[in-house]
N, C-alpha and C. Protein backbone atom coordinates (compact mmCIF):
# COMPACT_ATOMS: atom_id res chain seq x y z
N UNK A 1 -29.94 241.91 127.53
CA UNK A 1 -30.10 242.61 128.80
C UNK A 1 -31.16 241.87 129.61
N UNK A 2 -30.49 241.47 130.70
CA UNK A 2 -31.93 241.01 131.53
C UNK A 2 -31.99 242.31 132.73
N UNK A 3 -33.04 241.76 133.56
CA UNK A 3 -33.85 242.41 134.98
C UNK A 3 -32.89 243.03 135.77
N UNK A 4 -32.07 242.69 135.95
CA UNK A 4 -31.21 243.45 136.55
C UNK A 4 -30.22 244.01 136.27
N UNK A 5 -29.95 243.99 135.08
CA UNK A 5 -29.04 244.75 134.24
C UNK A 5 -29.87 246.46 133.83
N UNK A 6 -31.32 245.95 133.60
CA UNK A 6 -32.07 247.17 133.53
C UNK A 6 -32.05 248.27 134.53
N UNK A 7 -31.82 247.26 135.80
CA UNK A 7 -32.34 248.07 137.04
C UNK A 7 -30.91 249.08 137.19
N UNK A 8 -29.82 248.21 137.20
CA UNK A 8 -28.20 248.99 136.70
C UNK A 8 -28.42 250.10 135.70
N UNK A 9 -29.04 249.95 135.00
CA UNK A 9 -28.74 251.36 134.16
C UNK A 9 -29.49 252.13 134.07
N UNK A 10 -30.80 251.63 134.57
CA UNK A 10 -32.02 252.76 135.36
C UNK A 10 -31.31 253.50 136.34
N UNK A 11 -30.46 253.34 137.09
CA UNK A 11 -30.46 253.59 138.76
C UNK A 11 -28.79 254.61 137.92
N UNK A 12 -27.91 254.29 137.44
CA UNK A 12 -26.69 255.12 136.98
C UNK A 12 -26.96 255.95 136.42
N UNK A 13 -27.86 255.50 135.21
CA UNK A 13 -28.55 256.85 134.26
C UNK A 13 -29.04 257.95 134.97
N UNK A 14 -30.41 257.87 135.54
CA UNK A 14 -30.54 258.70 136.58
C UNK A 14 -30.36 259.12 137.97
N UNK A 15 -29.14 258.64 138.18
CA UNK A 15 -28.81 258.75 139.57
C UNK A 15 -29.44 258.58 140.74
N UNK A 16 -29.99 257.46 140.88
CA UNK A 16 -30.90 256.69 141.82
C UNK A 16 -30.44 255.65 142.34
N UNK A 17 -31.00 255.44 143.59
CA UNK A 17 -30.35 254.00 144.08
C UNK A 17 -30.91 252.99 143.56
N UNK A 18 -29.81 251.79 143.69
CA UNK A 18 -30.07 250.47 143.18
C UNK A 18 -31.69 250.05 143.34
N UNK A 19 -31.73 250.23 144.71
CA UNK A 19 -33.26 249.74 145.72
C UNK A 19 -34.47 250.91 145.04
N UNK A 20 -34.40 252.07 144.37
CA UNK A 20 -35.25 252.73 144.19
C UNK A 20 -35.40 251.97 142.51
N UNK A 21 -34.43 252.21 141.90
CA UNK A 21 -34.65 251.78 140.29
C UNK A 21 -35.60 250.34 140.24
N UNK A 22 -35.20 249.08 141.57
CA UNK A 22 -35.62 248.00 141.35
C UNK A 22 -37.18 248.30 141.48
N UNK A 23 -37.34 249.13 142.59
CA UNK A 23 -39.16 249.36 142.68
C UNK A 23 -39.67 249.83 141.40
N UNK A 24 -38.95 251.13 140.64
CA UNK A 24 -39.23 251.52 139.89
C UNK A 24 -39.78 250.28 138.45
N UNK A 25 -38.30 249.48 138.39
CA UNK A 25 -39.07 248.38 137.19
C UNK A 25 -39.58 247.31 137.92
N UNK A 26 -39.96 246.84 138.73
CA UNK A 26 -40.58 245.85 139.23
C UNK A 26 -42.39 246.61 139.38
N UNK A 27 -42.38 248.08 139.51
CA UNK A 27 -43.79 248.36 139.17
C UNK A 27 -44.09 248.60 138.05
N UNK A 28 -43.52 249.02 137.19
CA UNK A 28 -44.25 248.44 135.93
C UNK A 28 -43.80 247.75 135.44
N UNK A 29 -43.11 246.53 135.44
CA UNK A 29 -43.87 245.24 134.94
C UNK A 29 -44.94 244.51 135.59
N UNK A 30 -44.98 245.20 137.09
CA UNK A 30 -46.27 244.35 137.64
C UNK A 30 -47.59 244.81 137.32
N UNK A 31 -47.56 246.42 136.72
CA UNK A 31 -48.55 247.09 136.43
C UNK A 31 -49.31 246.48 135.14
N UNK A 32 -47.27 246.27 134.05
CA UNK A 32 -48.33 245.49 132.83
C UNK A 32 -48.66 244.45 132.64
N UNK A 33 -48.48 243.56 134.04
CA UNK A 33 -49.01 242.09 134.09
C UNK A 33 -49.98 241.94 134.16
N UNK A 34 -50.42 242.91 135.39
CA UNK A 34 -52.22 242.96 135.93
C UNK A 34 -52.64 243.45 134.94
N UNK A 35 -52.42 244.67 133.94
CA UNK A 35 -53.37 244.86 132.70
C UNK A 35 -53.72 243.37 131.76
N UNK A 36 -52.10 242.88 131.12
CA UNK A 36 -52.83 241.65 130.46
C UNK A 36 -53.58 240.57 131.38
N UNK A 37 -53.39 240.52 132.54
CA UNK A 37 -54.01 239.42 133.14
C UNK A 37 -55.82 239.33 133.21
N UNK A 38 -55.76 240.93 133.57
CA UNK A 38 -57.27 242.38 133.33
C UNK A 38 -57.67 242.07 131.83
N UNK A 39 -57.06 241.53 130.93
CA UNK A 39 -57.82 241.36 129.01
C UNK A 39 -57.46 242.68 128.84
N UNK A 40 -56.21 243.54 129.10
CA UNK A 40 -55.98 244.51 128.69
C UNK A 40 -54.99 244.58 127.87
N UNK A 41 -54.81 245.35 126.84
CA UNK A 41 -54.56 245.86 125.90
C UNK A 41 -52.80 247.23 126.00
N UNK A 42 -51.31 246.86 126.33
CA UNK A 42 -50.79 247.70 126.61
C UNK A 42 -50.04 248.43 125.37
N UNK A 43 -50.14 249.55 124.98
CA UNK A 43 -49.67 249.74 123.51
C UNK A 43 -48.17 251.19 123.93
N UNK A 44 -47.02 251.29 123.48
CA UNK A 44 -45.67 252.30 123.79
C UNK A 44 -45.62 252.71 122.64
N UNK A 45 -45.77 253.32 122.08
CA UNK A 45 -45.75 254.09 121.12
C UNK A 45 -44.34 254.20 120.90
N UNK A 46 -43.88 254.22 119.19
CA UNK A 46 -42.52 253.87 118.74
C UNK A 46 -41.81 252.81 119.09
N UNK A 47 -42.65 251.56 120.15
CA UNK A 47 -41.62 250.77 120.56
C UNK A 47 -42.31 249.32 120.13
N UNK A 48 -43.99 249.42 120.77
CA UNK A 48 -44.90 248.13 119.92
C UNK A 48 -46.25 248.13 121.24
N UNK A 49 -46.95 247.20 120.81
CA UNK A 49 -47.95 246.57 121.93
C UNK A 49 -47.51 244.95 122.02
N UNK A 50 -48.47 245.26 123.25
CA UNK A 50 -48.86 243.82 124.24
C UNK A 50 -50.22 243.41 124.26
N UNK A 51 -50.24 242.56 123.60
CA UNK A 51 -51.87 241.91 123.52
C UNK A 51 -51.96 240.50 124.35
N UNK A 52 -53.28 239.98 124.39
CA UNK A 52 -53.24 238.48 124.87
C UNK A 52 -54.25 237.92 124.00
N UNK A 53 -53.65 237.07 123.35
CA UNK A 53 -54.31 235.95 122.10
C UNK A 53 -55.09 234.95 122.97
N UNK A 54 -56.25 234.39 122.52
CA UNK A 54 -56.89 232.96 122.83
C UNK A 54 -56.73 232.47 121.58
N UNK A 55 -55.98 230.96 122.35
CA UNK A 55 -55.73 229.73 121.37
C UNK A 55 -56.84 228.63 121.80
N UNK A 56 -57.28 228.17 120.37
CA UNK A 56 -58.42 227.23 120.87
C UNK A 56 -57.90 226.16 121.12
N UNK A 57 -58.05 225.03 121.40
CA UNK A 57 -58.06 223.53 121.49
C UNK A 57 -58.02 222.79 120.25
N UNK A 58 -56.81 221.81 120.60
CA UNK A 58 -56.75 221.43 119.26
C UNK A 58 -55.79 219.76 119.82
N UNK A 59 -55.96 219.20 118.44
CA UNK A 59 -55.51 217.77 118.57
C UNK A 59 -54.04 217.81 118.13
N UNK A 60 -53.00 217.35 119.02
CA UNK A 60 -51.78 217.39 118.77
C UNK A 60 -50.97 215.78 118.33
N UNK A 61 -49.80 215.87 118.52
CA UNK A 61 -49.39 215.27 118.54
C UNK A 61 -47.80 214.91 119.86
N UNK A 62 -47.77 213.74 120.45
CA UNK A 62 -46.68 213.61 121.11
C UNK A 62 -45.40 213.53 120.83
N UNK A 63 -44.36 214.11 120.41
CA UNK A 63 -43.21 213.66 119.43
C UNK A 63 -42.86 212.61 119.57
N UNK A 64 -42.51 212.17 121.17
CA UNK A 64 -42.02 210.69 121.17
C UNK A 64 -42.55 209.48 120.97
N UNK A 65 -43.78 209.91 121.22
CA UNK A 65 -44.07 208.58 120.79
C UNK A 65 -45.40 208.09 119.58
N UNK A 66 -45.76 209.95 118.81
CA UNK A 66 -46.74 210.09 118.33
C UNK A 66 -48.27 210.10 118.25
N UNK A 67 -48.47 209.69 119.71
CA UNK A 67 -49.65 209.87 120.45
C UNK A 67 -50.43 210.61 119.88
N UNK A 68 -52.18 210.85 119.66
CA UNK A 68 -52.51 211.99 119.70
C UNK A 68 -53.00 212.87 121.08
N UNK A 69 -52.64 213.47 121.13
CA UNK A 69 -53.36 214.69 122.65
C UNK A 69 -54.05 216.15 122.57
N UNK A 70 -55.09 215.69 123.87
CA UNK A 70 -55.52 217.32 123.27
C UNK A 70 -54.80 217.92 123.98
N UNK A 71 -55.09 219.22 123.21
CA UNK A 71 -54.63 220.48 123.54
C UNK A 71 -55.18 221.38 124.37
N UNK A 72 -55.49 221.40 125.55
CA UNK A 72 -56.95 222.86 125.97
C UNK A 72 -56.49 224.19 125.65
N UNK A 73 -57.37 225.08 125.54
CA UNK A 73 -57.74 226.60 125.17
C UNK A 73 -57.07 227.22 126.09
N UNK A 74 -56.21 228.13 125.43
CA UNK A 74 -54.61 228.55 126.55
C UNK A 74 -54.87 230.32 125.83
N UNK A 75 -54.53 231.04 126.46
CA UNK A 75 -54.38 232.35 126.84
C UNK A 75 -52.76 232.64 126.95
N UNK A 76 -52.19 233.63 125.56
CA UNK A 76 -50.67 233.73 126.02
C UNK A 76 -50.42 235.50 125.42
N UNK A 77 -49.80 236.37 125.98
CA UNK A 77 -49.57 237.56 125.70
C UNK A 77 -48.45 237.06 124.63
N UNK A 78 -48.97 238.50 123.80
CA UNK A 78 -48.01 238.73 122.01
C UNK A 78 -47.95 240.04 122.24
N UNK A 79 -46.36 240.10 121.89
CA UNK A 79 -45.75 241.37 121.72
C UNK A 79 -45.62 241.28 120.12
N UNK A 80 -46.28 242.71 119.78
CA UNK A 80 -46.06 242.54 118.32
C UNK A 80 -45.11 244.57 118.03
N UNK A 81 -43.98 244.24 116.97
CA UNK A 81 -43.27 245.41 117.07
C UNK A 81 -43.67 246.39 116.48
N UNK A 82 -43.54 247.89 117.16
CA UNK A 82 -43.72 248.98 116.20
C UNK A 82 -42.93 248.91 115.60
N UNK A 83 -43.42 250.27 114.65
CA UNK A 83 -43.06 250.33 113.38
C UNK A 83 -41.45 251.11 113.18
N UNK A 84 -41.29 252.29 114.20
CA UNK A 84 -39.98 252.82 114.23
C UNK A 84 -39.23 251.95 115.15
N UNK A 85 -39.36 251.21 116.31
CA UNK A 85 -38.31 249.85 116.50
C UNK A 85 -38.19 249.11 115.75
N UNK A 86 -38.66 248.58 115.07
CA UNK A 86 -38.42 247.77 113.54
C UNK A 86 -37.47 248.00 113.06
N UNK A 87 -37.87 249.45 111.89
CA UNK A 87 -36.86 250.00 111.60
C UNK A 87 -35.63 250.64 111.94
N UNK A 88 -35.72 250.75 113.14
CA UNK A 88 -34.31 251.29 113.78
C UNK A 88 -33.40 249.92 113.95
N UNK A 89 -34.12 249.02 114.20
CA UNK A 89 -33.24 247.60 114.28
C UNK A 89 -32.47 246.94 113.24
N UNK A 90 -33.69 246.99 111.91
CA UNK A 90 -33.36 246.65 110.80
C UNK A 90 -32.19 247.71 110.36
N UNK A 91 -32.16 249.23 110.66
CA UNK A 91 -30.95 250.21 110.35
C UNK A 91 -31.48 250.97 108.91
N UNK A 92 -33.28 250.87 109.13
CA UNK A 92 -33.34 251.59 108.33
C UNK A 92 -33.03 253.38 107.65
């Protein structure tokens, strides 16, 4: 399912227009952007959280041509799964 497939079954499900459902998910995902962007912490209960990891710097490598390169200290949001989406996936 992508972005606008969501907004389709937001807007049928509850009988809303196309243009209202899109505001609807376009504000919160913008809501939970600015939280992780904020060092915030977003947690859905039965479904998982959203964290943002710091990765340090580190010495890599180039595949093609085996180079070494650094790496700089990068900032990336982790979705990690609850525990009843898990299991509902797995069919426990």
């Amino acid at each position: 399912m992508n972005k606008s497939e969501l907004i389709e079954a937001l807007s049928l499900k509850n009988e809303l227009t196309y243009k209202m459902a899109e505001e609807i998910v376009n504000l919160m995902f913008n809501t939970m952007t600015e939280e992780l962007v904020d060092g915030g912490r977003i947690e859905i209960r039965g479904f998982g959280s959203f964290v943002v990891k710091d990765y340090k710097s580190y010495v890599g490598r180039n595949p093609k041509t085996g180079e070494a390169i650094k790496v700089n200290t990068k900032k990336l949001p982790f979705f990690k799964v609850g525990k009843e989406l898990r299991e509902r996936v797995d069919g426990e």
